[in-house]
Protein backbone atom coordinates (compact mmCIF):
# COMPACT_ATOMS: atom_id res chain seq x y z
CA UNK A 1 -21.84 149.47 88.54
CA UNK A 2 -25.33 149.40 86.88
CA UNK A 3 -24.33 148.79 83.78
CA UNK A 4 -21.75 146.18 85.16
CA UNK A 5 -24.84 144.07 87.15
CA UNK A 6 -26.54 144.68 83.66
CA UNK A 7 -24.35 143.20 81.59
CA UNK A 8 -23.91 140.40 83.73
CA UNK A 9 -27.70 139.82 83.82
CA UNK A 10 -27.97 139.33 80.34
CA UNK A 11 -25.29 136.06 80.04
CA UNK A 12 -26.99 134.30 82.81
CA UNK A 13 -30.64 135.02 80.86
CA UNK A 14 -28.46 133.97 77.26
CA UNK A 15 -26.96 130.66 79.22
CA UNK A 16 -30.56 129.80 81.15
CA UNK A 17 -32.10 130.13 77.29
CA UNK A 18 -29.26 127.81 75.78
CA UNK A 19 -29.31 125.47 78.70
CA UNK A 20 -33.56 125.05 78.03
CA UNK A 21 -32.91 125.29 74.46
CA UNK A 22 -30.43 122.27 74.99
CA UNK A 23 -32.82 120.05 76.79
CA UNK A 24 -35.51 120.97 74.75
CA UNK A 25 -33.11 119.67 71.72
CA UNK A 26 -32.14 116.39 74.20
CA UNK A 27 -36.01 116.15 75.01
CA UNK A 28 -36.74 116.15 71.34
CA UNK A 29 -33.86 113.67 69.95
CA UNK A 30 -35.28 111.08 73.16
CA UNK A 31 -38.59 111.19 71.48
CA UNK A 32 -37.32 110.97 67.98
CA UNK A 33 -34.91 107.73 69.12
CA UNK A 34 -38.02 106.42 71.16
CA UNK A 35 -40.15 106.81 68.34
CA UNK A 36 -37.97 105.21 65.69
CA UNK A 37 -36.89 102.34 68.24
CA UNK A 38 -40.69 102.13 68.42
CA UNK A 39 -40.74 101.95 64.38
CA UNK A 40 -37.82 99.71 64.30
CA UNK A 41 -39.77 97.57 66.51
CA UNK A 42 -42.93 97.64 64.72
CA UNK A 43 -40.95 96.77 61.29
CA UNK A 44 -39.22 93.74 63.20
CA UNK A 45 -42.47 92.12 64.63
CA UNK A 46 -43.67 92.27 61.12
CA UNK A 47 -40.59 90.58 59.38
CA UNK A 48 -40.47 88.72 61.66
CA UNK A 49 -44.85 87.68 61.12
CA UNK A 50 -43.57 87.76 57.29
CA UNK A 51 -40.76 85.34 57.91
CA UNK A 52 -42.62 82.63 60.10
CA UNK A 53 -45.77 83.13 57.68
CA UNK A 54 -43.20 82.14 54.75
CA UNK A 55 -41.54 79.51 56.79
CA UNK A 56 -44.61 78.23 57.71
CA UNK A 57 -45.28 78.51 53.80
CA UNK A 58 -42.37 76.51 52.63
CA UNK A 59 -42.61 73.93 55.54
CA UNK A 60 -46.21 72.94 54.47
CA UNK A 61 -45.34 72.87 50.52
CA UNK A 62 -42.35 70.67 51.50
CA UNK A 63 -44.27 68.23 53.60
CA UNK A 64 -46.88 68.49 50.72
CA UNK A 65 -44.87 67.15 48.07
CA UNK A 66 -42.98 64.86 50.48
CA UNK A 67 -46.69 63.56 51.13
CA UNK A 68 -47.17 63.16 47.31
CA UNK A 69 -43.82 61.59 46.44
CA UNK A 70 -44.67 59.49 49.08
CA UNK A 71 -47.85 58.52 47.58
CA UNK A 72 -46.27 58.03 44.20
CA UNK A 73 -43.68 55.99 45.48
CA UNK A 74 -46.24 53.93 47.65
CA UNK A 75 -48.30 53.36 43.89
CA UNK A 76 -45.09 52.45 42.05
CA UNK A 77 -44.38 49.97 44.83
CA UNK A 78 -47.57 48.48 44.55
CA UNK A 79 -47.64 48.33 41.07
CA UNK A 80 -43.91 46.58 40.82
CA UNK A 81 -45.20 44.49 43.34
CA UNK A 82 -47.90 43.51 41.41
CA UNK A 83 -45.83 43.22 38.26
CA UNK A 84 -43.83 40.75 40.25
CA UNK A 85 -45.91 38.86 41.74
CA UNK A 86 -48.06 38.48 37.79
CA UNK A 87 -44.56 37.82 35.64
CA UNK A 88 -43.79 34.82 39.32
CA UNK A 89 -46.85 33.35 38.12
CA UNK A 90 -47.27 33.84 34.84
CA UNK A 91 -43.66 32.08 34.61
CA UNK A 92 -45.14 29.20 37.18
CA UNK A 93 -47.86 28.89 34.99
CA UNK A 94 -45.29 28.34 32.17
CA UNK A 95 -43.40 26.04 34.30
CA UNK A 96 -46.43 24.06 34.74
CA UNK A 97 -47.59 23.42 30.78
CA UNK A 98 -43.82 22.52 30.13
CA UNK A 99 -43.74 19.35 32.47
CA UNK A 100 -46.87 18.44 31.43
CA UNK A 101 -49.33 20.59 28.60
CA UNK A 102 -52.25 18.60 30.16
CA UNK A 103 -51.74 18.71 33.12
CA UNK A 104 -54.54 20.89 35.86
CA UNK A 105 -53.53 23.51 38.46
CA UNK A 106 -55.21 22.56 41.18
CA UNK A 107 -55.36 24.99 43.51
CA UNK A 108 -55.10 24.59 47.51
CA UNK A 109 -58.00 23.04 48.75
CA UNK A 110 -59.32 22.33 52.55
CA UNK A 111 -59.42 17.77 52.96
CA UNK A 112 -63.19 17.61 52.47
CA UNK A 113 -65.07 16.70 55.83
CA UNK A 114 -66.39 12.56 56.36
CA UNK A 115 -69.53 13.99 55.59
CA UNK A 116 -69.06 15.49 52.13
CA UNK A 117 -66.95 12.30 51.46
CA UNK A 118 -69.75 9.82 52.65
CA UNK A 119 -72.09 12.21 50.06
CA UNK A 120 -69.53 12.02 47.46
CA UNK A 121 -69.72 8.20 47.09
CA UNK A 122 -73.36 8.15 47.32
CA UNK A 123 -73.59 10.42 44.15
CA UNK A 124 -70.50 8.33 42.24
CA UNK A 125 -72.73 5.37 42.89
CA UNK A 126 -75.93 6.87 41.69
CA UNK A 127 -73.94 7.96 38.68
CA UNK A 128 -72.18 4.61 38.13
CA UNK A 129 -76.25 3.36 38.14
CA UNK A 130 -77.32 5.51 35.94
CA UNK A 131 -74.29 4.87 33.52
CA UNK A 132 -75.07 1.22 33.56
CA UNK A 133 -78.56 2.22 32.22
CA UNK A 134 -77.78 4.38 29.54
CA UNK A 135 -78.51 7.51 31.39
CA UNK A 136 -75.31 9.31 30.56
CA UNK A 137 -76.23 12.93 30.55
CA UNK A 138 -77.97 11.85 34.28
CA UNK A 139 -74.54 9.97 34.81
CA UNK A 140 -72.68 12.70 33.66
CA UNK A 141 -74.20 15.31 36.37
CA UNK A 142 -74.26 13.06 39.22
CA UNK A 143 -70.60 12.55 38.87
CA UNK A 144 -70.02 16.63 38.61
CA UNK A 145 -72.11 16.81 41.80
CA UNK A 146 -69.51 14.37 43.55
CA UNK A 147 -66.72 16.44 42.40
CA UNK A 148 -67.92 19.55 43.83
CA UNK A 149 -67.60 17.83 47.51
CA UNK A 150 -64.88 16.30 46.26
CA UNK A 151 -62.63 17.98 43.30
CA UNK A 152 -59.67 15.10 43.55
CA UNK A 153 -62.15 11.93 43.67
CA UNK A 154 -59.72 10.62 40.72
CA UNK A 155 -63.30 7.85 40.55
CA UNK A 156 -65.14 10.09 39.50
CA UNK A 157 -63.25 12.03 37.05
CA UNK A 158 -62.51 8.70 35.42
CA UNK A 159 -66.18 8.11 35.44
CA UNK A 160 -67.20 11.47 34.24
CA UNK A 161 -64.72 11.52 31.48
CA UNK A 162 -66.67 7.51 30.31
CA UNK A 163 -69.66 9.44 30.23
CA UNK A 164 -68.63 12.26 27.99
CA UNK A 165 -67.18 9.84 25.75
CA UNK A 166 -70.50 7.96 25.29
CA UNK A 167 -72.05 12.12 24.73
CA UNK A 168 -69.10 12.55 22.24
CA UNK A 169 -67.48 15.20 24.45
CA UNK A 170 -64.26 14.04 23.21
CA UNK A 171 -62.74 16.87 24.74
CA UNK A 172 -64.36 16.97 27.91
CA UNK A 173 -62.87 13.70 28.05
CA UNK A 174 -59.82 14.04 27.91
CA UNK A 175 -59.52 16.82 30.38
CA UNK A 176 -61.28 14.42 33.28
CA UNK A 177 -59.03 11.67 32.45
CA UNK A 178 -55.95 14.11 32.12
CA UNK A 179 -56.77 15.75 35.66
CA UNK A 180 -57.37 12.25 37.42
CA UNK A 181 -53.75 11.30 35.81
CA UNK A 182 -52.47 14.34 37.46
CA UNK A 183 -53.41 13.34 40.79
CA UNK A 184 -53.01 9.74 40.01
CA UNK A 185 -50.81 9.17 37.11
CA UNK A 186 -51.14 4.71 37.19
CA UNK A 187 -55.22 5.27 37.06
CA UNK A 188 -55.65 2.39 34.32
CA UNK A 189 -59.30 3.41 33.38
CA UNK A 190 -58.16 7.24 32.87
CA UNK A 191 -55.16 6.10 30.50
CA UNK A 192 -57.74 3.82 28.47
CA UNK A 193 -60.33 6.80 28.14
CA UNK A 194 -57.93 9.51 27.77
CA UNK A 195 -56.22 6.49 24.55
CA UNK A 196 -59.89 6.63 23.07
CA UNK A 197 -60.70 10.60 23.09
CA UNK A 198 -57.23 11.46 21.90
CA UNK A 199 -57.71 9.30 18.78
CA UNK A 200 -61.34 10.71 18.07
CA UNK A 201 -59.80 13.63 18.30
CA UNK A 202 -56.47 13.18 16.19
CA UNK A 203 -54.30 13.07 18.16
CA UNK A 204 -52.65 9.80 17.27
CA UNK A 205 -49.21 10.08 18.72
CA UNK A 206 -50.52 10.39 22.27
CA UNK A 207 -53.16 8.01 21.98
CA UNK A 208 -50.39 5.99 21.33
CA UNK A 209 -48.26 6.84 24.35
CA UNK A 210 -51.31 6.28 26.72
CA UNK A 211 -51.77 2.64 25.20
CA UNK A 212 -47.99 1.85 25.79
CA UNK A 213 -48.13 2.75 29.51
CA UNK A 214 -51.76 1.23 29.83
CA UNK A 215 -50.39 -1.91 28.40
CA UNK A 216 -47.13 -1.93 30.94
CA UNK A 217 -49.54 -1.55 33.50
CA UNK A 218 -51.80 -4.17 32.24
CA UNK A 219 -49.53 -6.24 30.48
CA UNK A 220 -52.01 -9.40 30.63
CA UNK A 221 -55.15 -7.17 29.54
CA UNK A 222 -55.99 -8.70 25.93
CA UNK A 223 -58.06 -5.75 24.86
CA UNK A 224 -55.31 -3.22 25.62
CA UNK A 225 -52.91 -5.65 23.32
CA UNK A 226 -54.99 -5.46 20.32
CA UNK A 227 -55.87 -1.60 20.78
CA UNK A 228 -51.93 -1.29 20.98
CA UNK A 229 -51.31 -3.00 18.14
CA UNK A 230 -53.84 -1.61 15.98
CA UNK A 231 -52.70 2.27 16.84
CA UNK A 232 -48.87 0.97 16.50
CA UNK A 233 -49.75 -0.04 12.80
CA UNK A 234 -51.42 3.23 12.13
CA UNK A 235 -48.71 4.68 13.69
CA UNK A 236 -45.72 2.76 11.51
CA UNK A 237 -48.03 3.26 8.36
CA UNK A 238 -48.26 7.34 9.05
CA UNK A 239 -44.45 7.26 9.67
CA UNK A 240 -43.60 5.24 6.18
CA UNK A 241 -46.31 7.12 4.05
CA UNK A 242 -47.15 10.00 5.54
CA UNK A 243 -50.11 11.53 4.87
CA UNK A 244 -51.56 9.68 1.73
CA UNK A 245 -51.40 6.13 3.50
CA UNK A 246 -53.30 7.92 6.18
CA UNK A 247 -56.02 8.89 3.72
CA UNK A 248 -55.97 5.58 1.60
CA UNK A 249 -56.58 3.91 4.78
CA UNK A 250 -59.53 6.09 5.58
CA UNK A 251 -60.52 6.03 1.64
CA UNK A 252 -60.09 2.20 2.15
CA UNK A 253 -62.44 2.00 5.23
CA UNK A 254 -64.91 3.76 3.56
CA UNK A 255 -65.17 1.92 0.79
CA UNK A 256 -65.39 -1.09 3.26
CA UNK A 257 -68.51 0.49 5.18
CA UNK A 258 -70.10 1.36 1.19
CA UNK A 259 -69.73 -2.29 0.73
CA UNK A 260 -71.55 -3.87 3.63
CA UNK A 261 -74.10 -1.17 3.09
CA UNK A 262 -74.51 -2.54 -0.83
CA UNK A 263 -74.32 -5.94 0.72
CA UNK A 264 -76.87 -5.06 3.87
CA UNK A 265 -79.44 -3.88 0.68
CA UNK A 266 -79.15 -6.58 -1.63
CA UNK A 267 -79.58 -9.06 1.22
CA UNK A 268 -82.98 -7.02 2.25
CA UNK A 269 -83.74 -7.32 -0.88
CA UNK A 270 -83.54 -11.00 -1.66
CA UNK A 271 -85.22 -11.45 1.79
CA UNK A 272 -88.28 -9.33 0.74
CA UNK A 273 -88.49 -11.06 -2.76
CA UNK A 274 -88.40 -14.30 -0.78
CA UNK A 275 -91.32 -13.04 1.49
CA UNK A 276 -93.10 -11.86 -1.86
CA UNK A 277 -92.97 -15.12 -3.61
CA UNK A 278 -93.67 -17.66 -1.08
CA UNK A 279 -96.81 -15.72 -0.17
CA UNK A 280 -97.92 -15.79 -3.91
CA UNK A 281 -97.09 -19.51 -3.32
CA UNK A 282 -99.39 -19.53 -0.95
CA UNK A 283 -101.87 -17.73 -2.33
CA UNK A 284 -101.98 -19.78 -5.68
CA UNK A 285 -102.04 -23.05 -3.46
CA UNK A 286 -105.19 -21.93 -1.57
CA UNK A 287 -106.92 -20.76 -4.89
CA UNK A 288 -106.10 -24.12 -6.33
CA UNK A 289 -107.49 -26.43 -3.37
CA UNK A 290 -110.93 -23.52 -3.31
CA UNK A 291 -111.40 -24.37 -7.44
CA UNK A 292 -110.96 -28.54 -6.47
């Protein structure tokens, strides 16, 4: 019997060691799970930090160049624009000089007030003055200060442009006369100065044209009929001849002007012998009645 109670003694000891060995085995696997489960988590925050860090990443250099092509597209559409709106008037511009090469752009202006008008007058007037008197540089600036209050006053344009003919501003000329025919193309006084600095200047074939509509305007005007004539002859002697009638008429007309110089001399010069010998005359007559 002892050594039966013995022997079962020792299986209960060998199963109470296997059954702590067991939960020492279960107690150690719940702390190796918990532990990786605690690594696994740690490793999943931080791909998951990684991720949103590279997300946020991408997002940014996205909306960066999003930003930029933006930009670029916003300068490109400018700069078409631009273009555009350059070759519109560049080709207006164009437009313009094909109707008419002289003719000015003016560009949109406010109707001037009743007092720059009333102001405007009162310098034409002072210039028109002045103009009688021979004071066209005076003239000259008095109409320029009427056309700042007033840039269509188509008077004094017409006026101005008289005045720089008298300077010998051909030029200036004909660009007042040209821009009061573009706002009034019957002004009779423009066409007749515009005629005159567009034939000082050489410019014979539209000297020409401005006489034929001055003289349809004016068809009763006597001086416009002879200035027409005259520039139609030069006209039908340039178109049979060319050139070289063109210079023998100018070689002509000087030789007229060297004559009536010759002419002007010789008759000084008779008129000062003349002088010379009637006061000998006189001389010897006074000596003769002082010797009686």
């Amino acid at each position: 019997r002892g050594k039966a109670g013995g022997g079962g003694a020792r299986p209960a000891a060998k199963a109470a060691e296997e059954a702590a060995a067991a939960t020492n085995y279960s107690l150690h696997m719940d702390l190796a799970l918990e532990f990786a489960n605690s690594e696994a988590r740690q490793q999943t925050v931080e791909n998951t930090e990684l991720f949103v860090e590279k997300h946020a990443r991408e997002e940014l250099l996205k909306k960066s160049q999003v930003k930029a092509k933006s930009f670029e597209g916003r300068a490109m559409d400018a700069y078409y624009l631009a273009k555009k709106s350059l070759d519109r008037k560049k080709g207006e511009s164009l437009a313009v000089k094909s109707v008419s090469p002289t003719a000015p752009a003016f560009p949109v202006l406010t109707p001037p007030s009743p007092a720059s008008l009333a102001k405007c007058e009162t310098f034409r007037l002072q210039g028109n003055a002045l103009f009688r008197q021979g004071e066209y540089v005076l003239a000259k600036e008095n109409f320029g200060d009427a056309l700042v209050l007033n840039p269509t006053d188509c008077a004094s344009l017409a006026n101005r442009a008289a005045a720089k003919l008298r300077l010998g501003d051909f030029v200036g000329a004909e660009k007042d006369a040209s821009d009061c025919l573009a706002i009034d193309s019957n002004q009779t006084k423009a066409l007749h100065r515009r005629a005159i600095a567009r034939k000082q200047l050489g410019n014979h074939d539209g000297s020409l044209a401005d006489l034929e509509k001055l003289a349809l305007l004016l068809p009763n005007h006597s001086g416009t009929a002879v200035e027409l004539a005259e520039a139609r002859r030069f006209a039908a002697h340039r178109k049979d001849g060319g050139e070289f009638l063109e210079k023998e008429m100018e070689t002509r007309e000087a030789l007229r002007r060297d004559a009536a110089v010759r002419e002007g001399e010789i008759w000084e010069a008779k008129r000062t012998a003349g002088v010379q010998l009637h006061r000998a005359r006189a001389l010897a007559q006074k000596q003769t009645q002082g010797g009686k």
